[in-house]
N, C-alpha and C. Protein backbone atom coordinates (compact mmCIF):
# COMPACT_ATOMS: atom_id res chain seq x y z
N UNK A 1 -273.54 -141.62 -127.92
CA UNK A 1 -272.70 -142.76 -128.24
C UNK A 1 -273.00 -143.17 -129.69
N UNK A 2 -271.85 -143.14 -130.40
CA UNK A 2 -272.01 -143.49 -131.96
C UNK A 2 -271.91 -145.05 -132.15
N UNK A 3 -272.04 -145.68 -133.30
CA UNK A 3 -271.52 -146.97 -133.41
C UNK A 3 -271.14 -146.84 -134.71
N UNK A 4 -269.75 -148.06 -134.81
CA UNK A 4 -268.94 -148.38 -135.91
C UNK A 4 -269.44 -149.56 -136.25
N UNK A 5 -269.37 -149.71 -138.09
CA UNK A 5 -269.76 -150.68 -138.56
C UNK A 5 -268.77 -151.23 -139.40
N UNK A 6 -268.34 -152.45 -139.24
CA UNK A 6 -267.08 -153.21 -139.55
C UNK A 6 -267.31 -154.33 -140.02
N UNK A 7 -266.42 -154.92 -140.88
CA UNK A 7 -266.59 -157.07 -140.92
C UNK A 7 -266.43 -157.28 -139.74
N UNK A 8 -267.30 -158.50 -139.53
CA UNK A 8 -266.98 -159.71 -138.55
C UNK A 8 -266.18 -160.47 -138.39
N UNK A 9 -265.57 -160.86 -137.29
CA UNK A 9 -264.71 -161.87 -137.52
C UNK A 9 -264.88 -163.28 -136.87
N UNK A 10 -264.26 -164.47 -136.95
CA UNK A 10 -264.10 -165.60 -135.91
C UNK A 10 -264.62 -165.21 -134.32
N UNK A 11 -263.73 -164.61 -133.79
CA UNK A 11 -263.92 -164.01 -132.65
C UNK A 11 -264.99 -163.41 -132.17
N UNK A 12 -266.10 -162.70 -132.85
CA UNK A 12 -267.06 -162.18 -133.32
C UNK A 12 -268.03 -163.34 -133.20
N UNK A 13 -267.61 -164.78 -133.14
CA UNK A 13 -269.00 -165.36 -133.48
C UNK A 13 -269.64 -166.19 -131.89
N UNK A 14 -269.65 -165.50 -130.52
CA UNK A 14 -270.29 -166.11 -129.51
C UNK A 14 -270.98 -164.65 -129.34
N UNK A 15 -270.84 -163.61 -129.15
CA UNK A 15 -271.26 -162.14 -129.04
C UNK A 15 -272.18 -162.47 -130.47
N UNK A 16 -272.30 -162.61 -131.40
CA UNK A 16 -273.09 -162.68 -133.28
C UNK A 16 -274.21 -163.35 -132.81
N UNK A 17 -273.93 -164.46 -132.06
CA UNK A 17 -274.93 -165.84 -131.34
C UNK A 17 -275.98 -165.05 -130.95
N UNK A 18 -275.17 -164.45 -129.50
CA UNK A 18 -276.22 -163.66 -128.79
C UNK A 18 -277.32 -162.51 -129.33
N UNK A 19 -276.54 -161.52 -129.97
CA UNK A 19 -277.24 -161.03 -130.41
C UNK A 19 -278.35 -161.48 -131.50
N UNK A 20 -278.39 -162.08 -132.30
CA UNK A 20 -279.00 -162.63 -133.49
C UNK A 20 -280.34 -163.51 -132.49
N UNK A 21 -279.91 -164.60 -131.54
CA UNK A 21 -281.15 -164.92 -130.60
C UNK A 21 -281.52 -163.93 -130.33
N UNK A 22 -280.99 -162.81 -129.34
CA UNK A 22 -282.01 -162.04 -129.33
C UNK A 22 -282.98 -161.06 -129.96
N UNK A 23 -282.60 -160.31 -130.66
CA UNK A 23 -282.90 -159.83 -131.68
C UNK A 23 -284.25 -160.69 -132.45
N UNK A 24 -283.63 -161.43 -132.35
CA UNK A 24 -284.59 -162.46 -133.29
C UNK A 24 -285.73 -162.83 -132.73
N UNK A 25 -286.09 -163.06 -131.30
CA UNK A 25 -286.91 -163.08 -129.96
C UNK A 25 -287.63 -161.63 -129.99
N UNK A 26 -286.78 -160.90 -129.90
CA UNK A 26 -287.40 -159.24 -129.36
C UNK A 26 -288.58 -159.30 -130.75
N UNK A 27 -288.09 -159.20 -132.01
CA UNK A 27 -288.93 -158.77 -133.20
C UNK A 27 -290.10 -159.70 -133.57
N UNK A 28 -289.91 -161.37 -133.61
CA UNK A 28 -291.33 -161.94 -133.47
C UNK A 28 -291.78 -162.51 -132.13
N UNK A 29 -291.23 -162.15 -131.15
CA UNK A 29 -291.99 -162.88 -130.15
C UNK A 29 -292.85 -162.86 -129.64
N UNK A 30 -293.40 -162.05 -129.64
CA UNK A 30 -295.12 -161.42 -129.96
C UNK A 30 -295.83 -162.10 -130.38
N UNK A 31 -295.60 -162.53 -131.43
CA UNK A 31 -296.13 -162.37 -132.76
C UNK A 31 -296.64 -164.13 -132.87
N UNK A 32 -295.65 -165.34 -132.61
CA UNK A 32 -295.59 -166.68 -132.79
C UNK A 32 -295.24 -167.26 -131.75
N UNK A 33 -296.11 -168.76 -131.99
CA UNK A 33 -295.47 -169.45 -130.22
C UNK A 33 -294.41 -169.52 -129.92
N UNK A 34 -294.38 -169.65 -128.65
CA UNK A 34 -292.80 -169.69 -127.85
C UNK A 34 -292.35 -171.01 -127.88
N UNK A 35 -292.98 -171.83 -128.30
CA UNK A 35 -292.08 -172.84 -128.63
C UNK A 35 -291.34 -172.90 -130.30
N UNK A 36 -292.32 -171.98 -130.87
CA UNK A 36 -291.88 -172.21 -132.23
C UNK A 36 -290.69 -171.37 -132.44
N UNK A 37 -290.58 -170.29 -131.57
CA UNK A 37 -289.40 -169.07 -131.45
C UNK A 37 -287.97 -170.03 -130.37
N UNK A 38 -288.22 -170.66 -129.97
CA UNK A 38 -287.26 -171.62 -129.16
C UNK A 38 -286.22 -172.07 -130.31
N UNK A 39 -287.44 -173.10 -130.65
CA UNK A 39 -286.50 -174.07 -131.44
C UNK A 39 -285.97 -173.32 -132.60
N UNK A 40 -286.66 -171.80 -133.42
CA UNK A 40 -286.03 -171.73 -134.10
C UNK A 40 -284.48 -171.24 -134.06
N UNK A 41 -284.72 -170.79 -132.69
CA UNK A 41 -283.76 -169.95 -132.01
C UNK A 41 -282.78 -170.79 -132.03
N UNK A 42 -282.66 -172.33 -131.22
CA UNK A 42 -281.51 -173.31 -131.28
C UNK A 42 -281.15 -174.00 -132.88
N UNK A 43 -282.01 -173.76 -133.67
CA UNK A 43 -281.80 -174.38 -134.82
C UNK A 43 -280.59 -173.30 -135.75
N UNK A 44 -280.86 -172.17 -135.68
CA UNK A 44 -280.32 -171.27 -136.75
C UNK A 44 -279.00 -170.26 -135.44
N UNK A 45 -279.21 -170.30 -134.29
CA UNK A 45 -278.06 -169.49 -133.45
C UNK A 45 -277.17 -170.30 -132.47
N UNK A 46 -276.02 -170.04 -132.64
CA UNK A 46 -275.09 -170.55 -131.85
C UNK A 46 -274.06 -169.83 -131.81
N UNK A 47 -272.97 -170.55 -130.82
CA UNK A 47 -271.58 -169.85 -131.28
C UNK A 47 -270.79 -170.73 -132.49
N UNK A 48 -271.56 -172.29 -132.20
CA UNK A 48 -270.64 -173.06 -133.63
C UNK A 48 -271.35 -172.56 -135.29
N UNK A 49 -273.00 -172.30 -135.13
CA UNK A 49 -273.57 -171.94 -135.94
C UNK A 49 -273.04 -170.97 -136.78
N UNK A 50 -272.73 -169.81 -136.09
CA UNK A 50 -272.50 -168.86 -136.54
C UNK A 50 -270.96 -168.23 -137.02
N UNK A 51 -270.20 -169.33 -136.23
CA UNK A 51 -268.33 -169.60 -136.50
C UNK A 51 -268.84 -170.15 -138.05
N UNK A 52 -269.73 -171.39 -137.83
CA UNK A 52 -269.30 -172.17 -139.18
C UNK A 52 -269.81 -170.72 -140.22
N UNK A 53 -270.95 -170.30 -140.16
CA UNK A 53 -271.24 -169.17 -141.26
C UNK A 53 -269.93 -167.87 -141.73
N UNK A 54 -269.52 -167.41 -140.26
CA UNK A 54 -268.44 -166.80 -141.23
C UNK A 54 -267.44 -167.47 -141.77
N UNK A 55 -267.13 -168.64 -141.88
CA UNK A 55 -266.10 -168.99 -142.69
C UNK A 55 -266.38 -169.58 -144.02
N UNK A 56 -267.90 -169.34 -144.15
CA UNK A 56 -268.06 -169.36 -145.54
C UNK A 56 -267.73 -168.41 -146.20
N UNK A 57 -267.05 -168.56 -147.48
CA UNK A 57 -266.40 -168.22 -148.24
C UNK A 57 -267.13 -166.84 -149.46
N UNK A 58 -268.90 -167.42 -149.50
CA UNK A 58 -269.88 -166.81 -150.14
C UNK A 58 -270.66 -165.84 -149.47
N UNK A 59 -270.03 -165.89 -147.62
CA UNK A 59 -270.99 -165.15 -146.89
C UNK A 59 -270.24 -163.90 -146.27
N UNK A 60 -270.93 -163.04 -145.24
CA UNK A 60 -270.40 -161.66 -145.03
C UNK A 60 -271.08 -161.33 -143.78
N UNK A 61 -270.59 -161.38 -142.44
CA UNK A 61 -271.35 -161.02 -141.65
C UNK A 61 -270.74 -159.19 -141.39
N UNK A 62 -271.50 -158.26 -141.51
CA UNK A 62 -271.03 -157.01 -141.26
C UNK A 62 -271.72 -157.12 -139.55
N UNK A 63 -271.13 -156.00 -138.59
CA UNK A 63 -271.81 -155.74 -136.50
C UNK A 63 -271.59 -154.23 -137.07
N UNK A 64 -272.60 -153.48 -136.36
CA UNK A 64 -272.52 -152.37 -136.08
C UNK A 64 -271.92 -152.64 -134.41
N UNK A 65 -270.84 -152.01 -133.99
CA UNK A 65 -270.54 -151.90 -132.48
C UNK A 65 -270.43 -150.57 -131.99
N UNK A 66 -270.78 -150.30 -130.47
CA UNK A 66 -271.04 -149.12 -130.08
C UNK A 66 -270.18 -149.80 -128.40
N UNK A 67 -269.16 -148.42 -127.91
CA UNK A 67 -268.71 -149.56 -126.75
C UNK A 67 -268.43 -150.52 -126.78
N UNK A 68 -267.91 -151.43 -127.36
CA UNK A 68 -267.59 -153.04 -127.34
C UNK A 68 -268.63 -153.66 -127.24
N UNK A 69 -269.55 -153.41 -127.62
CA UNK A 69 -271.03 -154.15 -127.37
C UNK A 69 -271.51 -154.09 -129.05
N UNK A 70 -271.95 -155.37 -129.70
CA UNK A 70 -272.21 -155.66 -130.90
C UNK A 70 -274.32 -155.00 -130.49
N UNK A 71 -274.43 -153.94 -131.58
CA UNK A 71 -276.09 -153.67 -131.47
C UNK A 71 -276.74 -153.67 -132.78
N UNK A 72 -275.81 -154.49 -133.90
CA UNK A 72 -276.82 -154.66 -135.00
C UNK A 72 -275.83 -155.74 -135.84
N UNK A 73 -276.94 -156.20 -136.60
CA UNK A 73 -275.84 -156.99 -137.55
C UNK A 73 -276.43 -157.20 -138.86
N UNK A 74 -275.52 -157.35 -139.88
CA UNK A 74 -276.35 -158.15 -140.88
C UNK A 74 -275.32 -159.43 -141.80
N UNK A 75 -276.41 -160.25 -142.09
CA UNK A 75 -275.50 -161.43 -142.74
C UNK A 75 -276.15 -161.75 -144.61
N UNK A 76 -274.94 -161.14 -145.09
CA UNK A 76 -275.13 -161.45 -146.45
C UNK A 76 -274.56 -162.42 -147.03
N UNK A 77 -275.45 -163.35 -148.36
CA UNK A 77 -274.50 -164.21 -149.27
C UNK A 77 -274.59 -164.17 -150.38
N UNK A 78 -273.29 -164.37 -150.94
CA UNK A 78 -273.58 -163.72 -152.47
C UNK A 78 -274.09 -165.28 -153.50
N UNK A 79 -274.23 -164.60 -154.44
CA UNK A 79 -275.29 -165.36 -155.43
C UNK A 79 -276.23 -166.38 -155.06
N UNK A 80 -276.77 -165.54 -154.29
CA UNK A 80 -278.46 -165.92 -154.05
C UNK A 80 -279.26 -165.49 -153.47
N UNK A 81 -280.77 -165.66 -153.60
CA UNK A 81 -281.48 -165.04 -153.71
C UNK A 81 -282.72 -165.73 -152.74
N UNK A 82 -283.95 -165.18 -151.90
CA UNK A 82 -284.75 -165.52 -151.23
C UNK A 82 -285.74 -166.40 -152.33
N UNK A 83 -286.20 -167.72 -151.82
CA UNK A 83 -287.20 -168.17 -152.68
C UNK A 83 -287.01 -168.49 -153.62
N UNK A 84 -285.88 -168.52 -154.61
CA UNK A 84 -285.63 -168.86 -155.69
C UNK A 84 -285.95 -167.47 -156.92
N UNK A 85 -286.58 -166.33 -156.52
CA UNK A 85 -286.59 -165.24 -157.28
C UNK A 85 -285.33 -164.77 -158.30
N UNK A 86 -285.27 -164.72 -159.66
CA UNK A 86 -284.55 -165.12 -160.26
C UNK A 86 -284.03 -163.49 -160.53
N UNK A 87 -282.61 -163.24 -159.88
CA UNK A 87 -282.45 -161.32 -160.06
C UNK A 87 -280.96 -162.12 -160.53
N UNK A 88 -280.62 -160.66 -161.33
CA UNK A 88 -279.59 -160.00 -162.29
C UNK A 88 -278.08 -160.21 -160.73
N UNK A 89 -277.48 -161.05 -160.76
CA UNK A 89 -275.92 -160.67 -160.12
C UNK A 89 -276.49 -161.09 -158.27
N UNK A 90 -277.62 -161.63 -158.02
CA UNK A 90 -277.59 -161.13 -156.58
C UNK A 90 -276.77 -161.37 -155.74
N UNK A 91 -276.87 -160.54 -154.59
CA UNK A 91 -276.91 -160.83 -152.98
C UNK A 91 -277.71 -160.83 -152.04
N UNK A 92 -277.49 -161.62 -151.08
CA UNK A 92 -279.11 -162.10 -150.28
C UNK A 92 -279.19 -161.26 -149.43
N UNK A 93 -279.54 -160.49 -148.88
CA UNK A 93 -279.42 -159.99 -147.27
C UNK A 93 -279.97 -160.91 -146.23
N UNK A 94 -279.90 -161.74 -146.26
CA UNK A 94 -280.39 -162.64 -145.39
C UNK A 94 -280.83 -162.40 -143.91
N UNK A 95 -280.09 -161.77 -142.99
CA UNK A 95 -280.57 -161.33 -141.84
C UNK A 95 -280.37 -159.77 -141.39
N UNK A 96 -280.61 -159.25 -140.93
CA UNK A 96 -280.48 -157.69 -141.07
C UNK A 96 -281.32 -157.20 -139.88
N UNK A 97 -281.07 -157.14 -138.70
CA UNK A 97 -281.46 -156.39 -136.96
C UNK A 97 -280.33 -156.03 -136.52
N UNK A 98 -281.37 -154.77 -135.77
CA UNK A 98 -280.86 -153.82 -134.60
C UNK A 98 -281.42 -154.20 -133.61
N UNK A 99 -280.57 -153.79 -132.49
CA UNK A 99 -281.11 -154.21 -131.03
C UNK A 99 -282.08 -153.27 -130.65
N UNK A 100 -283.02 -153.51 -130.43
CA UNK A 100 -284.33 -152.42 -130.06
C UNK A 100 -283.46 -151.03 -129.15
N UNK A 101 -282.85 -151.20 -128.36
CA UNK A 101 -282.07 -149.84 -127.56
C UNK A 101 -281.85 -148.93 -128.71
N UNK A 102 -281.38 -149.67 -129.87
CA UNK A 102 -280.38 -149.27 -131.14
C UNK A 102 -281.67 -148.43 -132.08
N UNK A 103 -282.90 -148.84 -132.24
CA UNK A 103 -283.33 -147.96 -133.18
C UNK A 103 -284.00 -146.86 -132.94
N UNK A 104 -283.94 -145.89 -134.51
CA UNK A 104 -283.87 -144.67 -134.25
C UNK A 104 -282.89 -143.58 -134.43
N UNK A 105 -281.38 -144.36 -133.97
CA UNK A 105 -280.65 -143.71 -133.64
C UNK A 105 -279.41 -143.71 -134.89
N UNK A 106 -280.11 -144.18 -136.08
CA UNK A 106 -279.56 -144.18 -137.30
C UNK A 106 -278.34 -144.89 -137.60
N UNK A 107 -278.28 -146.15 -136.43
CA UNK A 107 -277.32 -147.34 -136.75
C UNK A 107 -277.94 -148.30 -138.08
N UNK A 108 -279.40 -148.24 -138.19
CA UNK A 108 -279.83 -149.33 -139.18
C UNK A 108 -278.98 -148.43 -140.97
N UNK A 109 -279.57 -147.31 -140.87
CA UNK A 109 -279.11 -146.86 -142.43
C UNK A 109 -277.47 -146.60 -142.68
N UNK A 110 -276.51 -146.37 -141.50
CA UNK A 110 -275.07 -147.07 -141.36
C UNK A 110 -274.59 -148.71 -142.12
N UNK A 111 -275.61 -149.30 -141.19
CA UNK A 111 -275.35 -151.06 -141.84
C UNK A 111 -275.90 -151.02 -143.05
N UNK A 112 -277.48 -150.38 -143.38
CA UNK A 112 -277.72 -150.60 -144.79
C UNK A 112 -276.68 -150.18 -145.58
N UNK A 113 -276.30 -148.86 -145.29
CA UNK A 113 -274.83 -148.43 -146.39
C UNK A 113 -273.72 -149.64 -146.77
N UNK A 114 -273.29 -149.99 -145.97
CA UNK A 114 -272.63 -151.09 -145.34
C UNK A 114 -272.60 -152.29 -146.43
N UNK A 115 -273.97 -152.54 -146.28
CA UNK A 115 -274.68 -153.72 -146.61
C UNK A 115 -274.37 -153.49 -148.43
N UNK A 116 -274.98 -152.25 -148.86
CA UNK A 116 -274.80 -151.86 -150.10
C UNK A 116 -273.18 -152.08 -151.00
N UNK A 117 -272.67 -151.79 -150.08
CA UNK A 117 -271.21 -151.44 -150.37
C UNK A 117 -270.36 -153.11 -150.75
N UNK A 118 -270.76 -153.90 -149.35
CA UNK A 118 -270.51 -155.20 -149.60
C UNK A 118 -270.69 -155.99 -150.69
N UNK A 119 -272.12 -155.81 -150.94
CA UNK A 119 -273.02 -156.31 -152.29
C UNK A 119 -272.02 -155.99 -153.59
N UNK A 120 -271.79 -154.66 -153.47
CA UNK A 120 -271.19 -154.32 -155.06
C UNK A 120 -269.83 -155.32 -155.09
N UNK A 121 -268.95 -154.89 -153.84
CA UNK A 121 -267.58 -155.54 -153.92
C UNK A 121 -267.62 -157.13 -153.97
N UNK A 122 -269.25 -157.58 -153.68
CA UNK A 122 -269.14 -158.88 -154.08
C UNK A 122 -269.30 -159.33 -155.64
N UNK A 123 -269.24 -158.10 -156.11
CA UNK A 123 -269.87 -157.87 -157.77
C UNK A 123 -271.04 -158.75 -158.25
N UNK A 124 -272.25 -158.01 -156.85
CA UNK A 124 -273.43 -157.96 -157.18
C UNK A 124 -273.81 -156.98 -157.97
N UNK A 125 -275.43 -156.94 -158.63
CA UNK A 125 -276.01 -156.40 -159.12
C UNK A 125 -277.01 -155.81 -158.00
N UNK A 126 -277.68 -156.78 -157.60
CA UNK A 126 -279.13 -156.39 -157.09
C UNK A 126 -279.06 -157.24 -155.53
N UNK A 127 -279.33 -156.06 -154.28
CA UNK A 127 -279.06 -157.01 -152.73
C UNK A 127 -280.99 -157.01 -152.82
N UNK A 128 -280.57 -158.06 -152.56
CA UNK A 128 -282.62 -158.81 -152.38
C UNK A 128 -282.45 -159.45 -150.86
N UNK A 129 -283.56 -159.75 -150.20
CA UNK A 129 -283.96 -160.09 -148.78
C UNK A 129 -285.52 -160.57 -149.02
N UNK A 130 -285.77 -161.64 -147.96
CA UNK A 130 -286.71 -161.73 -147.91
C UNK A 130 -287.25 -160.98 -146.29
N UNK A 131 -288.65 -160.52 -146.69
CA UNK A 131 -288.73 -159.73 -145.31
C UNK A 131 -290.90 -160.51 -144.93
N UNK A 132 -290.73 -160.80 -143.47
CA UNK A 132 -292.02 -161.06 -143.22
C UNK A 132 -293.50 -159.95 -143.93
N UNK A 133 -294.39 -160.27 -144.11
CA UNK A 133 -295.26 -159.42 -144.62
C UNK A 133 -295.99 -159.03 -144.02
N UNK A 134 -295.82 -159.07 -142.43
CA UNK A 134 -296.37 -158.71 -141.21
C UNK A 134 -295.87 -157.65 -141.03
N UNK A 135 -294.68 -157.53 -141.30
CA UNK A 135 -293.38 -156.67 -140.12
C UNK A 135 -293.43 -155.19 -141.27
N UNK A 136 -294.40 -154.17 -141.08
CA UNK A 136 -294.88 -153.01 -141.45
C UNK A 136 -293.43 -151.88 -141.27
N UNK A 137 -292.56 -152.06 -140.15
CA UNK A 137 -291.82 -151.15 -139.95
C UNK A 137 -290.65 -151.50 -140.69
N UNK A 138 -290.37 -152.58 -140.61
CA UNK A 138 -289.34 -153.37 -142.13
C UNK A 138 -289.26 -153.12 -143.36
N UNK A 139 -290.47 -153.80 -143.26
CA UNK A 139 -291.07 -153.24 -145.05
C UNK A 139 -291.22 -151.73 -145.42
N UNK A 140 -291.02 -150.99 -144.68
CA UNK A 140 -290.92 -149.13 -144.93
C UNK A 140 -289.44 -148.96 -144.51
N UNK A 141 -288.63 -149.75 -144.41
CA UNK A 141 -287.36 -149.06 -143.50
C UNK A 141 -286.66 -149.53 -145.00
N UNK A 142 -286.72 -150.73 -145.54
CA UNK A 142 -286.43 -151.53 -146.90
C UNK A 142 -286.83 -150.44 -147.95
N UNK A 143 -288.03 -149.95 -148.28
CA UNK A 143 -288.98 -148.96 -149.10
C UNK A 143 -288.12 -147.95 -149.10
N UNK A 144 -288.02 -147.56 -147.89
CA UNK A 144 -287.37 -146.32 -147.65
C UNK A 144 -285.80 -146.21 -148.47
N UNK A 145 -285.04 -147.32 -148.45
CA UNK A 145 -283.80 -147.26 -148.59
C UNK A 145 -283.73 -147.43 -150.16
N UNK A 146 -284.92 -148.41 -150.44
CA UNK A 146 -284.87 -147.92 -152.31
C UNK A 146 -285.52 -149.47 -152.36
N UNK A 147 -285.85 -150.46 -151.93
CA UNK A 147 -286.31 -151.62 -152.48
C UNK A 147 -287.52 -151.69 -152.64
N UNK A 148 -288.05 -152.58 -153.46
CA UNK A 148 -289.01 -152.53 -153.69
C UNK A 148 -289.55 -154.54 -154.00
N UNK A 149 -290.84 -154.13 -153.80
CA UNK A 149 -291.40 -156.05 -153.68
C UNK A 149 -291.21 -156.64 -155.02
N UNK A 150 -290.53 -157.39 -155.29
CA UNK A 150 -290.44 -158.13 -156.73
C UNK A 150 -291.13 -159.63 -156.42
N UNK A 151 -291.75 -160.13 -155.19
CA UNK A 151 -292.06 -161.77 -155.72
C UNK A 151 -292.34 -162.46 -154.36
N UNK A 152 -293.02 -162.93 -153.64
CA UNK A 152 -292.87 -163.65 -152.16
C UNK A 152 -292.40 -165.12 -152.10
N UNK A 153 -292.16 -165.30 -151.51
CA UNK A 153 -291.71 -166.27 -151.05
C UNK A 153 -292.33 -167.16 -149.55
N UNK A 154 -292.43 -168.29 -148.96
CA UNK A 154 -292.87 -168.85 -148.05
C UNK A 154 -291.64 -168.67 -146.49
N UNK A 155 -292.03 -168.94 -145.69
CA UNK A 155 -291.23 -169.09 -144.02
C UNK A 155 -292.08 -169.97 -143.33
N UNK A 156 -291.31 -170.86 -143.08
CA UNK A 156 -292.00 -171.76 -141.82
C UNK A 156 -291.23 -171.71 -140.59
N UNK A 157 -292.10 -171.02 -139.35
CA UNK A 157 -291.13 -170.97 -138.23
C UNK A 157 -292.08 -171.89 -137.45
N UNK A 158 -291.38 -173.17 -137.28
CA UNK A 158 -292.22 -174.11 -136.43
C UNK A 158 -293.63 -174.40 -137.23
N UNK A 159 -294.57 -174.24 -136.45
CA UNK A 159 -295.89 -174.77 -136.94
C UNK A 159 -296.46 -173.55 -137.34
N UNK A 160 -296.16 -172.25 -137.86
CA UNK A 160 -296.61 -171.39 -138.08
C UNK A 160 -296.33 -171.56 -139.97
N UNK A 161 -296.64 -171.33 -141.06
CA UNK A 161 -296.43 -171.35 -142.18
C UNK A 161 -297.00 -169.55 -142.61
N UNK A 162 -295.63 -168.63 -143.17
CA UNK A 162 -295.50 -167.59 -142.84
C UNK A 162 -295.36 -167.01 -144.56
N UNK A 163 -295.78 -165.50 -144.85
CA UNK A 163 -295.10 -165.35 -146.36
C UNK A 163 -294.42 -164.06 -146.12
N UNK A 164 -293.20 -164.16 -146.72
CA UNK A 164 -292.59 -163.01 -146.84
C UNK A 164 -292.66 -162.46 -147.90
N UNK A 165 -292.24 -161.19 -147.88
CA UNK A 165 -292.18 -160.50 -149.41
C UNK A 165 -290.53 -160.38 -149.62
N UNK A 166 -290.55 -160.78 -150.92
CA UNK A 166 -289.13 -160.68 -151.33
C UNK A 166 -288.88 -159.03 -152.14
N UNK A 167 -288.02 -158.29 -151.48
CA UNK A 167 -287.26 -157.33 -152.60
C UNK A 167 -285.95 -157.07 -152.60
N UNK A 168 -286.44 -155.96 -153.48
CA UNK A 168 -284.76 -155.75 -154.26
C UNK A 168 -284.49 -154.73 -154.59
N UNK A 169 -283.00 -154.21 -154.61
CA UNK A 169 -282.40 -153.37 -154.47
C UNK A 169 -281.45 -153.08 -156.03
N UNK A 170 -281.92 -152.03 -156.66
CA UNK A 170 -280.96 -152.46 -158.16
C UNK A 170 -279.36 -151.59 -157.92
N UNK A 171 -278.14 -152.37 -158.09
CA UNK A 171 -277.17 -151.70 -157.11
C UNK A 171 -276.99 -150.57 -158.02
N UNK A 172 -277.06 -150.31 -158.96
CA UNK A 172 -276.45 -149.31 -159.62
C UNK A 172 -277.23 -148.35 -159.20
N UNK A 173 -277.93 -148.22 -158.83
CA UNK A 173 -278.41 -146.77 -158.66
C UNK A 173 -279.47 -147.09 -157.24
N UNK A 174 -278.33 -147.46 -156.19
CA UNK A 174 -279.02 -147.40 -154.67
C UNK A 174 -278.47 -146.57 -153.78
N UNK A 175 -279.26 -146.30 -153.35
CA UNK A 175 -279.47 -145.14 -152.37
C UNK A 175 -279.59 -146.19 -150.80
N UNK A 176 -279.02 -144.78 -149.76
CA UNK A 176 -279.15 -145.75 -148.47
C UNK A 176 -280.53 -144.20 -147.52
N UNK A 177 -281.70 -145.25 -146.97
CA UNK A 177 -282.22 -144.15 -146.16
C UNK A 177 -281.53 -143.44 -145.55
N UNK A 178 -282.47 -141.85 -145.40
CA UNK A 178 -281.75 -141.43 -144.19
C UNK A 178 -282.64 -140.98 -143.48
């Protein structure tokens, strides 16, 4: 089973909800309290949450779908940047998961392409993300695709006070893993 990677739409945003809580659960829940993964969960996912985000004007939600079933997503915005890190033209990658079933199976370097492609037509320069400095398989999947650490930045999820590493991607000459 392959998956297609497309814009999002309106319609798109109670299925975006779900996935993004979960997703978001599966990758730190391990990791930080369950209350702090709760609330962040109701704070940042919804179906109104995530309606109001695509109709921003600066933002871009791309789904990888496989079967009518949404198994990855990512949400970009243009001109800006994690932390205040000061890059040439950016775009943020702001959120960027696969559904654990999903990796492996070379849906993530699909959306990164994706992701790349968006960035330019937003007439970016450079797609930057901030990524936890815990999350080892991230930070090589990012590496891998061509970014590299330019600067960290802070995360507070609940009572946890967290640092990510911020990088970046220079568009003119990016490459997508494979």
């Amino acid at each position: 089973m392959t998956s297609v990677v497309r814009r999002a739409t309106l319609p798109d945003a109670g299925r975006l909800a779900e996935l993004a809580a979960r997703t978001f659960a599966d990758t730190y829940g391990a990791f930080n309290d369950p209350a702090d993964i709760t609330a962040h969960i109701a704070a940042k996912y919804g179906e109104a949450k995530q309606a109001a985000e695509l109709r921003d004007p600066a933002a871009t939600y791309l789904v990888a779908e496989a079967d009518g079933q949404l198994v990855a997503y990512a949400y970009l915005v243009a001109d800006q940047s994690p932390g205040g890190v000061v890059l040439d033209a950016p775009v943020e990658l702001v959120r960027f998961y696969v559904a654990q079933a999903w990796h492996g199976r070379g849906v993530a370097q699909a959306l990164m392409g994706a992701c790349v492609e968006t960035a330019r037509a937003r007439g970016g320069r450079t797609l930057c993300l901030g990524v936890w400095d815990q999350n080892p398989r991230a930070i090589a999947f990012y590496r891998k695709a061509g970014f590299a650490i330019v600067g960290s930045t802070s995360f507070d999820l609940g009572s946890q006070h967290q640092t990510d590493h911020v990088m970046a991607l220079p568009l003119d000459r990016a490459g997508v893993a494979r």
